[in-house]
Protein backbone atom coordinates (compact mmCIF):
# COMPACT_ATOMS: atom_id res chain seq x y z
CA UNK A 1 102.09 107.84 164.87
CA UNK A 2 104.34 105.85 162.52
CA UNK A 3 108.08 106.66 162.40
CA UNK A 4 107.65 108.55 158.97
CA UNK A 5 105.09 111.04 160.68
CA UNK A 6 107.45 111.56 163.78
CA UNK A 7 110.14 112.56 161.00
CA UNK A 8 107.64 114.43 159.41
CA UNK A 9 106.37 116.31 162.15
CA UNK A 10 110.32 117.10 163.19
CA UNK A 11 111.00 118.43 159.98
CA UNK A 12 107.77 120.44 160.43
CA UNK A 13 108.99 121.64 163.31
CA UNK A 14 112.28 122.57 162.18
CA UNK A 15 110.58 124.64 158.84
CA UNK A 16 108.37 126.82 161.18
CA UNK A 17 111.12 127.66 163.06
CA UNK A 18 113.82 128.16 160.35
CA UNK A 19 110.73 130.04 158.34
CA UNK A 20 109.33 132.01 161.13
CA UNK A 21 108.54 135.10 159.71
CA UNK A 22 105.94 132.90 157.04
CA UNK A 23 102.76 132.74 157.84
CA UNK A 24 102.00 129.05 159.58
CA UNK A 25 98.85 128.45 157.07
CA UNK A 26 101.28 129.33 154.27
CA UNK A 27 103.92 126.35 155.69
CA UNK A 28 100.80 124.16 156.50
CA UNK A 29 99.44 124.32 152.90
CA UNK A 30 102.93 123.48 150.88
CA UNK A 31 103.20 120.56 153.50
CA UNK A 32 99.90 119.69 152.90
CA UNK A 33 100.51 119.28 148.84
CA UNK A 34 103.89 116.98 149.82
CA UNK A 35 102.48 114.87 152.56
CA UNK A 36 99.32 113.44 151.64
CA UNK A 37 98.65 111.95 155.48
CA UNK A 38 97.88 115.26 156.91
């Protein structure tokens, strides 16, 4: 993994968490639409 996806993935992290009571394939696809690597 690159540095970019480590922040990426932290940030990830930090939305499920923050946005727990969203379902994970809702976070997943607006993630999706802003980072093009996943």
């Amino acid at each position: 993994l690159s540095s970019y996806q480590i922040l990426v993935i932290s940030d990830f992290l930090r939305q499920s968490l923050k946005f727990g009571a969203l379902p994970v394939n809702e976070i997943n696809a607006k993630y999706t639409k802003q980072h093009s690597w996943i």
